[in-house]
N, C-alpha and C. Protein backbone atom coordinates (compact mmCIF):
# COMPACT_ATOMS: atom_id res chain seq x y z
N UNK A 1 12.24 26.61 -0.20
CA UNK A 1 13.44 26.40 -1.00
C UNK A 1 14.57 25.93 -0.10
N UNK A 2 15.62 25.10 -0.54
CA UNK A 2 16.20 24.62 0.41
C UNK A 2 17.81 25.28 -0.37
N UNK A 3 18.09 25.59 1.28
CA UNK A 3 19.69 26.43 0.59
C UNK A 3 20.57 25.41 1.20
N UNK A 4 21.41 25.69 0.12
CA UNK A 4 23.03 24.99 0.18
C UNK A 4 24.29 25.91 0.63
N UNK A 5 24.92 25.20 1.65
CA UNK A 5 25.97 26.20 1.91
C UNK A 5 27.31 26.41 0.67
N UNK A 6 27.16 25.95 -0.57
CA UNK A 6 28.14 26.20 -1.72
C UNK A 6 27.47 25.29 -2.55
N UNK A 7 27.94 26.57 -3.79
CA UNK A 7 27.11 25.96 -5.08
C UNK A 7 27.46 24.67 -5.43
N UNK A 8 28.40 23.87 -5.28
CA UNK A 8 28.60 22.75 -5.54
C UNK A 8 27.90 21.95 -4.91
N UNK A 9 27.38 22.27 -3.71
CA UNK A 9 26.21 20.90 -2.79
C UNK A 9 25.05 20.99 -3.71
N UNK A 10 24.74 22.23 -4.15
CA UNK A 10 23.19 22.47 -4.61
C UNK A 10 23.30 20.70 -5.94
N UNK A 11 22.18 20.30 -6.26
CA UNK A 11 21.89 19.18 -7.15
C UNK A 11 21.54 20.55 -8.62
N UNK A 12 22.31 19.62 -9.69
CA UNK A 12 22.12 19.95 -10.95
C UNK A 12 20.89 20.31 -11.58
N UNK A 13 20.67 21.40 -12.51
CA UNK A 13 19.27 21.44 -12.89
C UNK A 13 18.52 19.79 -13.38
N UNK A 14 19.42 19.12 -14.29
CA UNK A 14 18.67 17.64 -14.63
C UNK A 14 18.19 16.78 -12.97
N UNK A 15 18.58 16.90 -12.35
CA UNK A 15 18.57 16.19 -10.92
C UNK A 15 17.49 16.79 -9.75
N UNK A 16 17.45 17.93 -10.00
CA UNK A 16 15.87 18.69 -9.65
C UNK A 16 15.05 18.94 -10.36
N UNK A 17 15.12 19.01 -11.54
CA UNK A 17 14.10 18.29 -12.56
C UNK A 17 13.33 16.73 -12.64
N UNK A 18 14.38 16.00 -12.20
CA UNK A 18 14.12 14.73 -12.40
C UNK A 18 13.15 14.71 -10.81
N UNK A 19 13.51 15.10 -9.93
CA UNK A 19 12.63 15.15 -9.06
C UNK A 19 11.62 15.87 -8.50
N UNK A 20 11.38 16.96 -9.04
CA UNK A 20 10.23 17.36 -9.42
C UNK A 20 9.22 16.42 -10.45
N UNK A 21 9.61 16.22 -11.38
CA UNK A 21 8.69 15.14 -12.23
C UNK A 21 8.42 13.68 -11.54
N UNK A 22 9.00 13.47 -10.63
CA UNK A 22 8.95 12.14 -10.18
C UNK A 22 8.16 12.75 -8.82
N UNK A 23 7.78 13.39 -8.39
CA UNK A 23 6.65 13.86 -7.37
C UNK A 23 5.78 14.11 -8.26
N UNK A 24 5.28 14.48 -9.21
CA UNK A 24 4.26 15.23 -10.00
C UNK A 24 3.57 13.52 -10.39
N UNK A 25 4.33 12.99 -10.88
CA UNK A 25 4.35 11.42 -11.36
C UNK A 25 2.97 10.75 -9.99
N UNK A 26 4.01 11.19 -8.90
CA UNK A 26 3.71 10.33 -7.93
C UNK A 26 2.42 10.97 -7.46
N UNK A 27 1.99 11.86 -7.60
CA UNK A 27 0.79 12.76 -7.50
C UNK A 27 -0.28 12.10 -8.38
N UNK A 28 -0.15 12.21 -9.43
CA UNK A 28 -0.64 12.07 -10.09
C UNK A 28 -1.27 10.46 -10.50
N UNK A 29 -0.27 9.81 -9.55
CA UNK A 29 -0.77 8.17 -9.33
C UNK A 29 -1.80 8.24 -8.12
N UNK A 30 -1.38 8.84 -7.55
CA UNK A 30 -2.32 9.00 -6.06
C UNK A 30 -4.00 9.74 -6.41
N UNK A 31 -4.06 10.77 -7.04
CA UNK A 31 -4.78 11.62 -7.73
C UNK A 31 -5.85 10.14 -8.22
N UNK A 32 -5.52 9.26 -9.37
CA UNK A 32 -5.82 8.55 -10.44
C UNK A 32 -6.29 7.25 -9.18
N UNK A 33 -5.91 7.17 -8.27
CA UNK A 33 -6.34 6.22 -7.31
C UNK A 33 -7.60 6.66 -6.68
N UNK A 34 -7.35 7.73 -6.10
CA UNK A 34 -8.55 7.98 -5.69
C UNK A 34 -9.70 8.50 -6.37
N UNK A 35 -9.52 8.75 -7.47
CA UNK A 35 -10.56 8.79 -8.76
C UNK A 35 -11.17 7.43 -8.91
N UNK A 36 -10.54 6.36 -8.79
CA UNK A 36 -11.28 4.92 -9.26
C UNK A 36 -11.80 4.67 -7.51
N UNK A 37 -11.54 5.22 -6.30
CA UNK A 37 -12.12 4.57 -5.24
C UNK A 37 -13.30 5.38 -5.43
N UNK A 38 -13.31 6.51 -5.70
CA UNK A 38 -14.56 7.81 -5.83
C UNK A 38 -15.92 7.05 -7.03
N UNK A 39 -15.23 6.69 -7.73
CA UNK A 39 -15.93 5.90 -8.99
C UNK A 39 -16.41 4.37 -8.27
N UNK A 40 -16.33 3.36 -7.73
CA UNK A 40 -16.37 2.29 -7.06
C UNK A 40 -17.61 2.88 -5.95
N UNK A 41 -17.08 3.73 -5.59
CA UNK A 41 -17.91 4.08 -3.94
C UNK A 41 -19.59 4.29 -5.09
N UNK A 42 -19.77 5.16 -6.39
CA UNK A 42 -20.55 5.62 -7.08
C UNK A 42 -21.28 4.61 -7.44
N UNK A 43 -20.89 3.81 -7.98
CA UNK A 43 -21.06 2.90 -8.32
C UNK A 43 -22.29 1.61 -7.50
N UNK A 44 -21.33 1.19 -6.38
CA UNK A 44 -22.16 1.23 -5.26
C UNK A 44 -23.19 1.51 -4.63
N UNK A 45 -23.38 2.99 -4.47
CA UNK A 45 -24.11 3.48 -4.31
C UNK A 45 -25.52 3.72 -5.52
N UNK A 46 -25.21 3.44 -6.61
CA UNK A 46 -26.29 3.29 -7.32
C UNK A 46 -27.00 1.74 -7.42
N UNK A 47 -26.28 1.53 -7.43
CA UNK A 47 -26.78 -0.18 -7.61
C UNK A 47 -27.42 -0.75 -6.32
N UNK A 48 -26.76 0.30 -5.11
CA UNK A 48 -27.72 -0.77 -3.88
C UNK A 48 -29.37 0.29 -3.99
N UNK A 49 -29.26 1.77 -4.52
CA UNK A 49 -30.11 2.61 -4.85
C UNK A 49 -31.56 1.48 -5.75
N UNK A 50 -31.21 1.40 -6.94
CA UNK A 50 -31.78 0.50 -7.85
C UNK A 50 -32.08 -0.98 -7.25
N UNK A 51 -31.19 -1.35 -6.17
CA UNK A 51 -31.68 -2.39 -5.23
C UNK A 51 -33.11 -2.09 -4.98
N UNK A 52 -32.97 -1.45 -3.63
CA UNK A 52 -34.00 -0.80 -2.58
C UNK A 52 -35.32 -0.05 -4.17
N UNK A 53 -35.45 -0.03 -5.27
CA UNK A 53 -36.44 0.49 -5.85
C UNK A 53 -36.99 -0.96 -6.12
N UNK A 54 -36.32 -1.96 -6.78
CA UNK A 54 -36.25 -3.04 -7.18
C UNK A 54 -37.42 -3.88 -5.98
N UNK A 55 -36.60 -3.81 -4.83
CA UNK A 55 -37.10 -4.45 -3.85
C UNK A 55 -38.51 -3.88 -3.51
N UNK A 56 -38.96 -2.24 -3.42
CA UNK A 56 -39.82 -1.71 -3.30
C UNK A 56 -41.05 -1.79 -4.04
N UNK A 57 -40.57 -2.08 -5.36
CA UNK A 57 -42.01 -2.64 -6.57
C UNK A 57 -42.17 -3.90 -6.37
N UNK A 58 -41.40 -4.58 -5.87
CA UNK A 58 -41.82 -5.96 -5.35
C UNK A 58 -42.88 -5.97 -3.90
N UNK A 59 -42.60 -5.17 -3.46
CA UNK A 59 -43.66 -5.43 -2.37
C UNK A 59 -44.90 -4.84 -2.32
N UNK A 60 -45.24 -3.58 -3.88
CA UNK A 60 -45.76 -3.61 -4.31
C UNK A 60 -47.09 -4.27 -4.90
């Protein structure tokens, strides 16, 4: 918690509100990013999977 030496420095409840939600925001973009690199990497990884089977009944 961060202290103020007089209540007047402290920021307004709307103004630490607003920035709290605008970290949560920003979380939550970051969060949603690395969900689609996690999904991509999956992705990937199945398809070169289904490669290498692909390739394997071929030499079959």
């Amino acid at each position: 918690m961060v202290r103020f030496k007089t209540k007047s420095d402290a920021p307004d409840l709307h103004t630490q509100l607003e920035s709290m939600l605008d970290q949560v925001w920003k979380s939550e973009s970051d969060w949603r990013l690395w969900d689609r690199l996690d999904a991509a990497v999956m992705l990937e990884t199945l398809r070169e999977k289904r490669r290498q089977n692909r390739d394997t009944k071929k030499a079959a």
